[in-house]
Protein backbone atom coordinates (compact mmCIF):
# COMPACT_ATOMS: atom_id res chain seq x y z
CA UNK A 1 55.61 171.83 69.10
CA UNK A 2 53.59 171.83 72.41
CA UNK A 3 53.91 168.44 72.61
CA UNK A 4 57.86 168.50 72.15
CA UNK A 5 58.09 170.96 75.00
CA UNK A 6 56.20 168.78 77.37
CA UNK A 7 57.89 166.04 76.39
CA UNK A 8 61.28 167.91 77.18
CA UNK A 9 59.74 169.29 80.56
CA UNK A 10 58.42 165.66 81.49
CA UNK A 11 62.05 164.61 81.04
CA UNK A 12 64.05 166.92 82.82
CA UNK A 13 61.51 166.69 85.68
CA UNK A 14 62.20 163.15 85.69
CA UNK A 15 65.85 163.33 85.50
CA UNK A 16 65.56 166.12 88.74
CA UNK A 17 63.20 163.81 90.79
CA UNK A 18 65.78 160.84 90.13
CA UNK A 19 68.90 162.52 91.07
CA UNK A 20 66.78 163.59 94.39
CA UNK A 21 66.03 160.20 95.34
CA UNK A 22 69.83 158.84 94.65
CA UNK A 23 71.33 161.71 96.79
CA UNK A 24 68.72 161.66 99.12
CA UNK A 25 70.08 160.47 102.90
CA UNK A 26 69.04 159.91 105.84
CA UNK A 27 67.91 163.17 108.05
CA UNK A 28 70.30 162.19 110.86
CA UNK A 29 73.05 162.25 108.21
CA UNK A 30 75.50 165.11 109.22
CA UNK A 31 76.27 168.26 106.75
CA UNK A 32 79.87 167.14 106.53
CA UNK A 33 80.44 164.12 106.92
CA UNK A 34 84.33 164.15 105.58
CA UNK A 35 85.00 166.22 108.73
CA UNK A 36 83.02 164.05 111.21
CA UNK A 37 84.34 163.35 114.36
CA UNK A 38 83.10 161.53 117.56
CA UNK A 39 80.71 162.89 119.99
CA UNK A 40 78.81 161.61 123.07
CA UNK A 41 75.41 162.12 122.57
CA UNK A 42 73.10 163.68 125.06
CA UNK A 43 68.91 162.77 126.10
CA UNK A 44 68.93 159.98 123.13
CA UNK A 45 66.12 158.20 122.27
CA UNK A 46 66.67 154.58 123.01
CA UNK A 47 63.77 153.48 120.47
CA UNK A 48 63.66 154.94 117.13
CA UNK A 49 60.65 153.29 115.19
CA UNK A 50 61.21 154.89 111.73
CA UNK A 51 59.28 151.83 110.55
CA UNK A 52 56.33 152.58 112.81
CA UNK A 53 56.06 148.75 113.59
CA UNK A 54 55.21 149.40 117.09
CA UNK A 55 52.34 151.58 119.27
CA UNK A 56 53.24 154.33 121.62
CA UNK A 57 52.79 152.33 124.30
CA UNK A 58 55.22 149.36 123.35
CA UNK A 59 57.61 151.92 122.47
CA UNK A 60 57.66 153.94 125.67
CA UNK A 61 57.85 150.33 127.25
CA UNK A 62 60.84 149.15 125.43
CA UNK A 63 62.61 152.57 125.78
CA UNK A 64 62.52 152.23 129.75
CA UNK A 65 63.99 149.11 129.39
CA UNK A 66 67.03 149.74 126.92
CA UNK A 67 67.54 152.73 129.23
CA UNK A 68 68.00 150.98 132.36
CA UNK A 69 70.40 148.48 130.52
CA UNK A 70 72.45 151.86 129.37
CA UNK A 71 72.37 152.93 132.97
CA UNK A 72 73.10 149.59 134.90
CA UNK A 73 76.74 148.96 132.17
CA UNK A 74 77.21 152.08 130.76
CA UNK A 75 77.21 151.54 127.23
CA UNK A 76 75.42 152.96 124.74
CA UNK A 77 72.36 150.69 123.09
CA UNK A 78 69.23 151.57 120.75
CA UNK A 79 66.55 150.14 119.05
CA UNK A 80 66.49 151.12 115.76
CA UNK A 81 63.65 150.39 112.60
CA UNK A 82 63.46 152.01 109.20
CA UNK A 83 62.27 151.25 106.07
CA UNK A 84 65.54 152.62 103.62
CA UNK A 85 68.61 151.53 104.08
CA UNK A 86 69.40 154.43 101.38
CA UNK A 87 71.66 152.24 98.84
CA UNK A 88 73.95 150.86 101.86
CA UNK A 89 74.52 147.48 103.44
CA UNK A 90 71.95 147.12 106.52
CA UNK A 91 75.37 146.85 108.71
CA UNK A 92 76.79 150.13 107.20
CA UNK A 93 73.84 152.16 108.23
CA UNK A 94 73.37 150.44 111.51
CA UNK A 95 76.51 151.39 112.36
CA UNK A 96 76.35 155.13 110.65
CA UNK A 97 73.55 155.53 112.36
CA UNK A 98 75.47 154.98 116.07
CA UNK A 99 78.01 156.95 114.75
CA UNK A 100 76.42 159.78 113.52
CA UNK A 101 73.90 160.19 116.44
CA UNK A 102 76.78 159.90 119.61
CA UNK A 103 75.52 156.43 120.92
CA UNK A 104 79.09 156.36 122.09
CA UNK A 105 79.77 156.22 125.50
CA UNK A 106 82.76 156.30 127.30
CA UNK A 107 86.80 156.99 125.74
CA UNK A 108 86.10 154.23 123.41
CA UNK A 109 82.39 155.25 122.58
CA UNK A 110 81.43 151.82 122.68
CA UNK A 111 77.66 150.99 121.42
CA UNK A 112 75.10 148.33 120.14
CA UNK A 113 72.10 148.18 118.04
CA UNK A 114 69.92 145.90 117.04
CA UNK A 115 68.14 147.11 113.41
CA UNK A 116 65.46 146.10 111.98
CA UNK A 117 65.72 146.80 108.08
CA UNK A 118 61.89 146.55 106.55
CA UNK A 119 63.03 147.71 103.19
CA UNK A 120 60.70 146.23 100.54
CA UNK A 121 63.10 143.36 98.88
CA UNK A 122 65.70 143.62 101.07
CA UNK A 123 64.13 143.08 105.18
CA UNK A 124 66.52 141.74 107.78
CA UNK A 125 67.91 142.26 111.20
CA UNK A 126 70.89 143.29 112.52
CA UNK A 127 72.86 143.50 115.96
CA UNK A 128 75.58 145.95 115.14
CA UNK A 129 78.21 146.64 117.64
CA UNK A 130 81.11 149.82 117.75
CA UNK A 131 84.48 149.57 119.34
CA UNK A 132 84.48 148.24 122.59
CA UNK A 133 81.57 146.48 122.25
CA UNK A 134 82.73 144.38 119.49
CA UNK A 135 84.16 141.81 121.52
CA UNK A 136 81.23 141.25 123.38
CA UNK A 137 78.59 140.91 120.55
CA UNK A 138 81.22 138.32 118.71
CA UNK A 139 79.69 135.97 116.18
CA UNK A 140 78.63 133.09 118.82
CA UNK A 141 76.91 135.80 120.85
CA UNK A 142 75.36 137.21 117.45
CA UNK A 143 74.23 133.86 116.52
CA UNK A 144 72.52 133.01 119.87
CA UNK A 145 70.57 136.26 119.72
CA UNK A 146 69.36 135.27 115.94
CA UNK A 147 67.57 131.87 117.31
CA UNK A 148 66.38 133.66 120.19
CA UNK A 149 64.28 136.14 118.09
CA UNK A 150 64.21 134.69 114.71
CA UNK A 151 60.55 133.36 115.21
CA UNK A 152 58.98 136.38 116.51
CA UNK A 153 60.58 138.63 113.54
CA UNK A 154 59.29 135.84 111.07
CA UNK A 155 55.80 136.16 112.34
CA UNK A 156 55.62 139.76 112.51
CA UNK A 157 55.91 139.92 116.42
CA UNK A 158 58.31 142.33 116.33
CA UNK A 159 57.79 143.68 120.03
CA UNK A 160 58.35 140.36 121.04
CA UNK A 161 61.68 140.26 119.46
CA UNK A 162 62.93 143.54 120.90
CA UNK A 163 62.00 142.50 124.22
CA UNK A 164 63.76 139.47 123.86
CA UNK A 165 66.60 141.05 122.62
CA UNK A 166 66.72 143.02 125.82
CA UNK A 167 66.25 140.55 128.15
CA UNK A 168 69.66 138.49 126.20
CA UNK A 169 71.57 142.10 126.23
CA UNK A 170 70.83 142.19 129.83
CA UNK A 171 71.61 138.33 130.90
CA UNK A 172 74.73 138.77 129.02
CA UNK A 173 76.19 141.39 130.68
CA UNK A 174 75.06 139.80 133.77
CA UNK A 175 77.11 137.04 133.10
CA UNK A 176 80.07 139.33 131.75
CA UNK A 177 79.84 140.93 135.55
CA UNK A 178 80.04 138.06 137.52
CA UNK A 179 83.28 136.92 135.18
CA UNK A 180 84.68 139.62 136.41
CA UNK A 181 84.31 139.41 140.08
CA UNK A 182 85.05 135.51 139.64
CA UNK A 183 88.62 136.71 138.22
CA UNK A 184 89.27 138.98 141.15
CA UNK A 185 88.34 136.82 144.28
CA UNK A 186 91.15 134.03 141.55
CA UNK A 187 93.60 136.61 141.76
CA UNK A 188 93.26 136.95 145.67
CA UNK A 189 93.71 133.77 146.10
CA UNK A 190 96.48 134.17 144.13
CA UNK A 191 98.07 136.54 145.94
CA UNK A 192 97.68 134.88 149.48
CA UNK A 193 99.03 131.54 147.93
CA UNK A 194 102.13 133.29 146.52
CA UNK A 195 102.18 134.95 150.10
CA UNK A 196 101.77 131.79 152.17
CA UNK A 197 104.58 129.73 150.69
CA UNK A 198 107.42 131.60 152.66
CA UNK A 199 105.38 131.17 155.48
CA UNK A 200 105.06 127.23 154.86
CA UNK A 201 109.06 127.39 154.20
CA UNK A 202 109.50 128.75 157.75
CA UNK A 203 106.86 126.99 159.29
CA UNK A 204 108.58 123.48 157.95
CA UNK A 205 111.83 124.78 159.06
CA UNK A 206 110.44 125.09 162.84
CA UNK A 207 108.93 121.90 162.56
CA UNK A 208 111.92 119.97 161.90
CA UNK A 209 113.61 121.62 165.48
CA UNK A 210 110.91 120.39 167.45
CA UNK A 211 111.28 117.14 169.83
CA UNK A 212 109.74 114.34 168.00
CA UNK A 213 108.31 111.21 169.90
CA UNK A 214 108.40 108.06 168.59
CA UNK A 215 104.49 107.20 167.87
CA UNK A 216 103.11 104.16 169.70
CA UNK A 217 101.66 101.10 167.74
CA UNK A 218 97.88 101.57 167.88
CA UNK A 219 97.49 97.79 168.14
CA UNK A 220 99.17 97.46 171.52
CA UNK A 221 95.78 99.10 172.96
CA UNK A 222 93.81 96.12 171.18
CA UNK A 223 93.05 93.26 173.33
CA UNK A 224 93.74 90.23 171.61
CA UNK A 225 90.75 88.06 170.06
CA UNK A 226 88.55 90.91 171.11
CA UNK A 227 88.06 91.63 167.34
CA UNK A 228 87.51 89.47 164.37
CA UNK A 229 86.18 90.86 161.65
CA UNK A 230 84.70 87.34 159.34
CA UNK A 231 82.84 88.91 156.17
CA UNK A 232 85.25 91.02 154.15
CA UNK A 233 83.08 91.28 151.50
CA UNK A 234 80.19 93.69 149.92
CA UNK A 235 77.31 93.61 147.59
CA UNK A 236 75.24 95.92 145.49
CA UNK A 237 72.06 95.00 144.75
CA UNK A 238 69.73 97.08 142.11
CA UNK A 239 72.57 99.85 140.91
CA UNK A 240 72.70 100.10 137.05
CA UNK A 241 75.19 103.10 135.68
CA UNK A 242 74.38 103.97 132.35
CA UNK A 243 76.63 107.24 130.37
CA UNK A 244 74.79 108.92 127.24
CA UNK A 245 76.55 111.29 125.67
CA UNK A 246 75.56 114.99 125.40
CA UNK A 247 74.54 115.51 122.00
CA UNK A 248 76.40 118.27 120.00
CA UNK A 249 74.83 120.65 117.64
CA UNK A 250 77.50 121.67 114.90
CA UNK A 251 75.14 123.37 112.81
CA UNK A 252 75.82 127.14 113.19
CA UNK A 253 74.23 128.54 110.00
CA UNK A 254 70.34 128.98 110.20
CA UNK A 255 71.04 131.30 107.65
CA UNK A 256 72.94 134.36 110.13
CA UNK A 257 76.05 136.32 108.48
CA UNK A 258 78.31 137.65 110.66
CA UNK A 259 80.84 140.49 109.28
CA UNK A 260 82.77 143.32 110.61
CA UNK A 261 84.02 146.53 108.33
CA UNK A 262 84.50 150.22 108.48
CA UNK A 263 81.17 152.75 108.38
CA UNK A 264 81.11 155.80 106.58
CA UNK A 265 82.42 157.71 109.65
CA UNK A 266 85.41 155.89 109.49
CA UNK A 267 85.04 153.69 112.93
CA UNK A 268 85.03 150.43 112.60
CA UNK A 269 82.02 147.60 113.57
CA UNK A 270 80.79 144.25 113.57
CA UNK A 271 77.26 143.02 113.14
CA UNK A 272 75.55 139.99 112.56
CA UNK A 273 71.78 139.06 111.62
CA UNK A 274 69.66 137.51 108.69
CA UNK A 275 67.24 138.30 105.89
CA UNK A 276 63.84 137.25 105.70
């Protein structure tokens, strides 16, 4: 009989832990999420090593970094590791886990991060990007970052990666700035051209009332057999051209997945990454 009831107890302590671990979520979860709505955030960390793959000292370095990015373009970006992805897709919780912690910024709460998913059996990386900033990390951009840090993540060099990461986050929108002023000074120029063709209408107009004088042969001020000009001909000695042509690289796999969905709060995202 003893043995029955410990049997029982054994069992329903088993079916309690179970049902524990399947409804367990993450702690930055909200209490209700059906009634979640946007928020902006305020002090956020911009390194969250729930994977404790890095020291205290790499991540107070990296966190000065992402935060200067955030300051310098305004948008919200984090560093994120963890070691449960709690029964979801890695880029359903990346992007829950901008959602649900205000990495928004601006009207459009635009935000990136790039996650690092350690999960026994199921490790990969992600750059996950919300609103706005889904047309900047596209696919291209998404695979670009994947070579550039695919090596380091391999070996284990996982600050490495993250500061590389950075340092492409930060040339990109570097490059995504000087578009921009590029457009503007084209649109000036524009403008003035649009501007300056009445001008040329009236200026032609003018021209064709002034006095015109007939122009003078220029060879009635050459004195004749004062010029004779014998060898009409010209050599190159020693010049070779040669034209390779650029090599292409059409292979855009490496083994990256790019995809773009709704997260659990409803917003919508786009990430891209690969398992290793």
């Amino acid at each position: 009989m003893k043995r029955l009831i410990c049997f029982i107890f054994s069992f329903i302590l088993i079916i309690s832990v179970s049902s524990l671990i399947v409804s367990a979520e993450p702690y930055w979860y909200p209490d209700d999420i059906n009634n979640f709505e946007n928020f902006h955030g305020e002090n956020l960390p911009r390194v969250v090593d729930d994977a404790d793959c890095l020291t205290d000292a790499e991540e107070k370095d990296l966190s000065k970094k992402v935060q200067k990015i955030v300051d310098k373009y305004g948008f919200g970006y984090v560093i994120f590791t963890d070691i449960n992805n709690y029964g979801l897709s890695k880029e359903v919780y990346s992007a829950d886990f901008l959602y649900y912690n205000g990495y928004g910024t601006g009207d459009n709460y635009d935000a990136v991060v790039f996650y690092l998913s350690l999960e026994e059996g199921n490790r990969g990386w992600r750059t996950t990007s919300i609103n706005g900033c889904e047309k900047i990390f596209d696919a291209d951009v998404c695979y670009d970052i994947d070579e550039t840090v695919d090596a380091d993540i391999r070996s284990g060099n996982y600050y490495s990666a993250f500061l590389k990461h950075v340092d492409f986050v930060d040339n990109l929108m570097q490059k995504r700035a000087r578009q921009k002023i590029i457009k503007i000074i084209l649109c000036v120029l524009a403008a003035l051209l649009v501007g300056s063709i009445p001008s040329g209408i009236r200026l032609h107009s003018l021209r064709k009332k002034m006095r015109v004088v007939q122009p003078v042969d220029a060879r009635n001020y050459l004195v004749d057999g004062s010029f004779n000009l014998r060898d009409k001909s010209v050599d190159y000695q020693y010049t070779t051209v040669t034209k390779v042509a650029k090599p292409q690289d059409d292979d855009r796999s490496g083994g990256s997945s790019f995809s773009s969905g709704s997260a659990s709060s409803g917003g919508s995202f786009s990430s891209g990454g690969r398992d290793f």
